[in-house]
N, C-alpha and C. Protein backbone atom coordinates (compact mmCIF):
# COMPACT_ATOMS: atom_id res chain seq x y z
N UNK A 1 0.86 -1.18 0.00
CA UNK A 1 0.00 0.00 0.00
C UNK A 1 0.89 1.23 0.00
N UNK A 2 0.71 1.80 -0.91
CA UNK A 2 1.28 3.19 -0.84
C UNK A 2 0.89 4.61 -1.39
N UNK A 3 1.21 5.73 -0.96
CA UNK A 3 0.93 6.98 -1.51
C UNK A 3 1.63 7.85 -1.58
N UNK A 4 1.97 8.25 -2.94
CA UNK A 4 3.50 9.09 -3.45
C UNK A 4 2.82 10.88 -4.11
N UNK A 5 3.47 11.75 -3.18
CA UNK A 5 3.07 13.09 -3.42
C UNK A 5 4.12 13.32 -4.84
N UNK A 6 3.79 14.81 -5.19
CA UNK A 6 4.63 15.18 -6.05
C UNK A 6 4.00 16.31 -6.46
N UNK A 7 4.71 17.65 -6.97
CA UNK A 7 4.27 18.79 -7.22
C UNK A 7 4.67 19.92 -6.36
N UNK A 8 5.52 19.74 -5.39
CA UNK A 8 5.75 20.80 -4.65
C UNK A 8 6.60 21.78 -5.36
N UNK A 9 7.30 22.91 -4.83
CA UNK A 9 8.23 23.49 -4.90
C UNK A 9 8.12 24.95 -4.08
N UNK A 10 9.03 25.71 -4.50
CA UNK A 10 9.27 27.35 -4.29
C UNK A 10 8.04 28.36 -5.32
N UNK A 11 7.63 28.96 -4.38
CA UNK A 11 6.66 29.92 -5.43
C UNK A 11 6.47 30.78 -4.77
N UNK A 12 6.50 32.24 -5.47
CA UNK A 12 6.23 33.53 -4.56
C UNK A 12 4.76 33.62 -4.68
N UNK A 13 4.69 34.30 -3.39
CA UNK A 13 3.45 34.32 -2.84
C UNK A 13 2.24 35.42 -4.03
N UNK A 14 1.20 34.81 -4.04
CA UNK A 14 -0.07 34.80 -5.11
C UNK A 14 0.10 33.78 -5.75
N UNK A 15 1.20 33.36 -6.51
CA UNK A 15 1.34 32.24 -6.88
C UNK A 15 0.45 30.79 -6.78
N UNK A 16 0.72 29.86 -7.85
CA UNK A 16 -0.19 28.47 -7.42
C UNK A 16 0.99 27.29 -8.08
N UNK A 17 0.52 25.98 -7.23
CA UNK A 17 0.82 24.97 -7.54
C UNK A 17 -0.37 24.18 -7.57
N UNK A 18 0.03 22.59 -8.10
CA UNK A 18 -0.86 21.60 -8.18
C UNK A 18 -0.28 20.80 -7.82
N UNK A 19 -0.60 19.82 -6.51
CA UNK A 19 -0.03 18.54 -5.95
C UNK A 19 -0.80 17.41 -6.37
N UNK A 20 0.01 16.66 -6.94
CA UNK A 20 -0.67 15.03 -6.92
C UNK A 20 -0.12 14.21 -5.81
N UNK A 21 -1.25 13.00 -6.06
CA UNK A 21 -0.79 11.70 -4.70
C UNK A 21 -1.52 10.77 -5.42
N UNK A 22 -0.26 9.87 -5.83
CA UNK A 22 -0.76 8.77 -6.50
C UNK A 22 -0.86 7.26 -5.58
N UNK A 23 -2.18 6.85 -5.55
CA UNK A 23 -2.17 5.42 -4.63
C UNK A 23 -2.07 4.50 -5.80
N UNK A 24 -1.21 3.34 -4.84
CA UNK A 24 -1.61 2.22 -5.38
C UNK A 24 -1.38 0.90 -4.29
N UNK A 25 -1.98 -0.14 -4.57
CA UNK A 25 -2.28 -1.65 -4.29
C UNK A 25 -3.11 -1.54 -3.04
N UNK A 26 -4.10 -0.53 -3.38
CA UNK A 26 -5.37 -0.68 -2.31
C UNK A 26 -6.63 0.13 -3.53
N UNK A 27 -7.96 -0.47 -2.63
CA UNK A 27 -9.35 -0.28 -3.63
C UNK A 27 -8.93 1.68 -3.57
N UNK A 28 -8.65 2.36 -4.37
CA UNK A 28 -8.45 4.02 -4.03
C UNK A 28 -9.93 4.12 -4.53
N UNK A 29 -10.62 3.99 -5.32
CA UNK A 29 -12.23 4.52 -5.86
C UNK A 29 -12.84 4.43 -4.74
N UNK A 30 -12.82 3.43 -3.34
CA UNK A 30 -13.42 3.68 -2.53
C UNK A 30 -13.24 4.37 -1.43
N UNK A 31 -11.99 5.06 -1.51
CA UNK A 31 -11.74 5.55 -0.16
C UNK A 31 -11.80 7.02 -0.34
N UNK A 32 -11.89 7.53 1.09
CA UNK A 32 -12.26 9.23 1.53
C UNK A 32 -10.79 9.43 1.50
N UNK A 33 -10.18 10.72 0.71
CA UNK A 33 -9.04 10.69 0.97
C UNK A 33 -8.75 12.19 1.37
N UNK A 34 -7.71 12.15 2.24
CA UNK A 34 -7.18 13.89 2.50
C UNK A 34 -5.78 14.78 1.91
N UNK A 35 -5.72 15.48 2.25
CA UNK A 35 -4.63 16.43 2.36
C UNK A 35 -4.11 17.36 3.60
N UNK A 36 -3.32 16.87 4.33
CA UNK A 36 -2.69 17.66 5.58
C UNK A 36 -1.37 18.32 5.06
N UNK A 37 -1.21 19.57 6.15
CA UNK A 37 0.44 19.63 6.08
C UNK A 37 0.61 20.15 7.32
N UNK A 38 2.05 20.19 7.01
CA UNK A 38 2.74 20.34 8.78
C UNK A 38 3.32 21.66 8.53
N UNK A 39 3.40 22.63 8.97
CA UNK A 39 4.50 23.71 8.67
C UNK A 39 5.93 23.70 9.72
N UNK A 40 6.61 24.48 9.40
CA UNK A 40 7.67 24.42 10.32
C UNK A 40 7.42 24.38 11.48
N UNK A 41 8.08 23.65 12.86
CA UNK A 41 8.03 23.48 14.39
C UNK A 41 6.44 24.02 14.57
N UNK A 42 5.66 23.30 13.35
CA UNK A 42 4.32 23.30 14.28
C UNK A 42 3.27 22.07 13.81
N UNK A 43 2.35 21.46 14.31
CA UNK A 43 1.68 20.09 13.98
C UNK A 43 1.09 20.15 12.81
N UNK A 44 0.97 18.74 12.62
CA UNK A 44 0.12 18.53 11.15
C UNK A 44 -1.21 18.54 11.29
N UNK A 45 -1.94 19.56 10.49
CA UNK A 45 -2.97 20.21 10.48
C UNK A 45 -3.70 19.42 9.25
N UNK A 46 -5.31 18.86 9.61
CA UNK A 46 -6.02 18.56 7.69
C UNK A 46 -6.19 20.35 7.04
N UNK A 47 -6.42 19.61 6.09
CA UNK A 47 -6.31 20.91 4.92
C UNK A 47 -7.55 20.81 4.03
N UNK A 48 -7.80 19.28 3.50
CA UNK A 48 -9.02 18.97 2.72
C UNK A 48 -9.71 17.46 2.78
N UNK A 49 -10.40 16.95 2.16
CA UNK A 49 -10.66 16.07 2.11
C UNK A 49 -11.87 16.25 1.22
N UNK A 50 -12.11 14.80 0.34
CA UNK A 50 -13.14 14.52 -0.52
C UNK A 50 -13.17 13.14 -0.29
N UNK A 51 -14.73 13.09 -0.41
CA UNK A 51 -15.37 11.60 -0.29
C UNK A 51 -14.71 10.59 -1.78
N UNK A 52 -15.64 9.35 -2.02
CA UNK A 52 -14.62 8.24 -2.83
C UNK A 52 -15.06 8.82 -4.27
N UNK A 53 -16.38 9.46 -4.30
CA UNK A 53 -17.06 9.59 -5.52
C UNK A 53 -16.75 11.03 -6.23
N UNK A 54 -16.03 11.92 -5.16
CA UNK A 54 -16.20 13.04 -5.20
C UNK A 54 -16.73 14.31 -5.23
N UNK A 55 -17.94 13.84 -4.77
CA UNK A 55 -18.88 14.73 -4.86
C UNK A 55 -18.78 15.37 -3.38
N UNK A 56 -18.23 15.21 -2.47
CA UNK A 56 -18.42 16.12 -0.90
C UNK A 56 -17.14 16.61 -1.00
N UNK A 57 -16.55 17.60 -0.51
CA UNK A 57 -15.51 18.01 -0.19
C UNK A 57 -15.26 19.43 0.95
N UNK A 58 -14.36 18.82 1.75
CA UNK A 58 -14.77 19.98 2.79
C UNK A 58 -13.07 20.73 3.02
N UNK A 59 -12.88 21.93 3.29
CA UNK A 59 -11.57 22.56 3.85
C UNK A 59 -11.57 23.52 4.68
N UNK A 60 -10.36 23.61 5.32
CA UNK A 60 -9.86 24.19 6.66
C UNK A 60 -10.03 25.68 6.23
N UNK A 61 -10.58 26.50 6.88
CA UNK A 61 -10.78 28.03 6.84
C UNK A 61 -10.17 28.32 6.70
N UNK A 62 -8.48 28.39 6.88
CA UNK A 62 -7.85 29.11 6.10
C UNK A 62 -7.42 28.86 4.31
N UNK A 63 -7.89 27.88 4.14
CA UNK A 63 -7.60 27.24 2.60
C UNK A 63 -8.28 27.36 1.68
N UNK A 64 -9.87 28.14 2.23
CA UNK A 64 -11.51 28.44 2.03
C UNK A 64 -11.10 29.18 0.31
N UNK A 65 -11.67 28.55 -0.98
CA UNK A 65 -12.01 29.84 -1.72
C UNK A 65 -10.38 29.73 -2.68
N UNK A 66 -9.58 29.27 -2.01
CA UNK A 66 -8.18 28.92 -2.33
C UNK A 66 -7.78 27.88 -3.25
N UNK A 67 -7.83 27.05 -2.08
CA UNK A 67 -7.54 25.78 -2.75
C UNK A 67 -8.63 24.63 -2.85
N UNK A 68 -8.76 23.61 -4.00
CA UNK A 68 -9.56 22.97 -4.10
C UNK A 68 -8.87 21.45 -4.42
N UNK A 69 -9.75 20.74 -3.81
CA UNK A 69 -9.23 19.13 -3.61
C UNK A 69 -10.17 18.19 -4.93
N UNK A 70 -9.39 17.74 -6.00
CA UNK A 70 -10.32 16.93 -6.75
C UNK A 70 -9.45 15.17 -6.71
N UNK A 71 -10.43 14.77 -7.42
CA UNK A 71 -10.04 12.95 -7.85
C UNK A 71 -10.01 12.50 -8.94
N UNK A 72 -9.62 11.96 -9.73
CA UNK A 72 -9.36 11.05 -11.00
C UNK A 72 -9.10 9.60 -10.81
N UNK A 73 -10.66 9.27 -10.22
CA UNK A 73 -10.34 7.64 -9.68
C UNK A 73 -9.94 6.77 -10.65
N UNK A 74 -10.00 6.98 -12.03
CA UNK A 74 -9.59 5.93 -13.19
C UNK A 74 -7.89 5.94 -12.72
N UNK A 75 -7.51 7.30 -12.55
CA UNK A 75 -5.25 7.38 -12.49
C UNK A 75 -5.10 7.26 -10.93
N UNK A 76 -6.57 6.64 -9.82
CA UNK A 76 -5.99 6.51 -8.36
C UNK A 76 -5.09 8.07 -7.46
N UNK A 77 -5.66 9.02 -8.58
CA UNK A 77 -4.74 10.16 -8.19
C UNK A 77 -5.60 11.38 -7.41
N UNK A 78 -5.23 11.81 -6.53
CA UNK A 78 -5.78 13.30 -5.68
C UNK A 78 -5.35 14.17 -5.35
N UNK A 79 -5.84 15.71 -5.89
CA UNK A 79 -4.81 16.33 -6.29
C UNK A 79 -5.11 17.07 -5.65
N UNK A 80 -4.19 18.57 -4.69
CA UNK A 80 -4.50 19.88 -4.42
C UNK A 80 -4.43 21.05 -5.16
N UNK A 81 -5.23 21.34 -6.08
CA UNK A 81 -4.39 22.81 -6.42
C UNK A 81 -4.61 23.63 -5.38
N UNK A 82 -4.07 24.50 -5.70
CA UNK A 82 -3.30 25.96 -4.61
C UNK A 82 -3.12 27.09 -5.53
N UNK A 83 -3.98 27.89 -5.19
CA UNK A 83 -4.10 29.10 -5.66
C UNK A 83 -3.97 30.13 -4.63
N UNK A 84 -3.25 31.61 -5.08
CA UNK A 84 -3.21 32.52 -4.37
C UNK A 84 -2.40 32.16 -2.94
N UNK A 85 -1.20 31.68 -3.07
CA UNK A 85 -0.41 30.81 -2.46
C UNK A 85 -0.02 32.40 -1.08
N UNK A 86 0.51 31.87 -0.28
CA UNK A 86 0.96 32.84 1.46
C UNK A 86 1.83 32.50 1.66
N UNK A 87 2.83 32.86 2.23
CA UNK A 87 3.85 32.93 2.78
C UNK A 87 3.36 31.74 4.23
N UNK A 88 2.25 31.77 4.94
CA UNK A 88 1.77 30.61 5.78
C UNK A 88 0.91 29.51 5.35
N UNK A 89 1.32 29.69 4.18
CA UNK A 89 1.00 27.85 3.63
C UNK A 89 2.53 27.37 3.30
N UNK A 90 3.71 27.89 3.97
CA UNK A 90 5.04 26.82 3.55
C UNK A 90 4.33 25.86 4.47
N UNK A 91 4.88 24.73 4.22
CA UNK A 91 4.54 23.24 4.88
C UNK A 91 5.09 22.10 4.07
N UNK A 92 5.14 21.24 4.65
CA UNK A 92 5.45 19.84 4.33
C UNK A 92 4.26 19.28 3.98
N UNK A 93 3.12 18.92 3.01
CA UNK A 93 1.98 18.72 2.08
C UNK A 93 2.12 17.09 2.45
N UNK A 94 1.08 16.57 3.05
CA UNK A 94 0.99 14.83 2.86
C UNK A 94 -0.15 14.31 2.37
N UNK A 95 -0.43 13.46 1.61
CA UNK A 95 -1.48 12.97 0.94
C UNK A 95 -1.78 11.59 2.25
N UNK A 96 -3.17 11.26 3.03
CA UNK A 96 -3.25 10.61 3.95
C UNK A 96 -4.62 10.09 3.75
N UNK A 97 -4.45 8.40 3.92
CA UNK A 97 -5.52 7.75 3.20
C UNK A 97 -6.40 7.50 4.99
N UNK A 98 -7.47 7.66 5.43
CA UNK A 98 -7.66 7.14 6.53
C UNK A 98 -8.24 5.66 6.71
N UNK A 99 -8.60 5.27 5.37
CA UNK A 99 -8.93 3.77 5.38
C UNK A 99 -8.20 2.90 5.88
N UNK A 100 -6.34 3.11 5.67
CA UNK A 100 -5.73 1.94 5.96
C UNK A 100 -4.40 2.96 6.63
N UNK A 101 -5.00 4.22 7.08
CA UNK A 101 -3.79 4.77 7.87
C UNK A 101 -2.64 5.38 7.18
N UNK A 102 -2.98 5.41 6.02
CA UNK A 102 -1.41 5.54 5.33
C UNK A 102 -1.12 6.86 4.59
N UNK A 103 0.06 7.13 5.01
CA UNK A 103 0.90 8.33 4.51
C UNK A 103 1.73 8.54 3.80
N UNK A 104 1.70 9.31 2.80
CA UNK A 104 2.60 9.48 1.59
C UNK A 104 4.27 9.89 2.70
N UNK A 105 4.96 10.36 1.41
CA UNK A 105 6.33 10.98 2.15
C UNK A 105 6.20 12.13 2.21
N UNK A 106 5.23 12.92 1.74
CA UNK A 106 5.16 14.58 2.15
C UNK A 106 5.89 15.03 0.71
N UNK A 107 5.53 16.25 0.40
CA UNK A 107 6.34 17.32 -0.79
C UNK A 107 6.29 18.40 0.36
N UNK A 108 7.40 19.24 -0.09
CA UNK A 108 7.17 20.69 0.34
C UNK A 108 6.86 21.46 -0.30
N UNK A 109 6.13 22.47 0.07
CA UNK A 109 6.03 23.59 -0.64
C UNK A 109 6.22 25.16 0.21
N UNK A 110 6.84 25.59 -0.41
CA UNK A 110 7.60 26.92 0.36
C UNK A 110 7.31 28.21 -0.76
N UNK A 111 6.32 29.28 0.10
CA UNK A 111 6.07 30.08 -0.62
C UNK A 111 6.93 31.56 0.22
N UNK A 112 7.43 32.15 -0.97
CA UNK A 112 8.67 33.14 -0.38
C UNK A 112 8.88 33.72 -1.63
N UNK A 113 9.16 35.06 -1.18
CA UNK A 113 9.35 36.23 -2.60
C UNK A 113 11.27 36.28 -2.58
């Protein structure tokens, strides 16, 4: 079972990225999946989450209007874009399945002029 991020980087702030998290060797069409990150010397916070079908999706008030969480259950993939990027969204980005507990390796993303 696993889940591999990818898409991070450096971007000045307004800026956007798009994170993927690709699962594989578990059912992914059925599972609720999220997006947390951790920022520097402080805890890992959720960020989003969408149900298996995609149709619910809920996010953290500060991410409101921002960023949006979609699915492409045929490529097992869930993606964040990030729009209108802050200087307090640097973080360590993890893609986290709660069905079977499991956590990608994290991307970073560091927004800085």
């Amino acid at each position: 079972v696993q889940l591999v991020e990818s898409g991070g980087g450096l971007v000045q702030p307004g800026g956007s990225l798009r994170l993927s998290c690709v699962a594989s060797r578990f059912t992914f069409s059925s599972a609720f999946m999220t997006w947390y990150r951790q920022p520097p010397g402080k805890e890992r916070e959720l960020v989003a989450s969408i149900t298996s079908a995609g149709r619910s999706t809920n996010y953290a008030n500060s991410v409101k209007g921002r960023f949006t969480i979609s699915r492409d259950n045929a490529k097992n993939t869930v993606y964040l874009q990030m729009n209108s990027l802050k200087p307090e969204d640097t973080a360590v980005y993890y893609c986290y399945a709660p069905v079977g507990q499991i956590w990608g390796q994290g991307t970073q993303v560091t927004v800085s002029s």
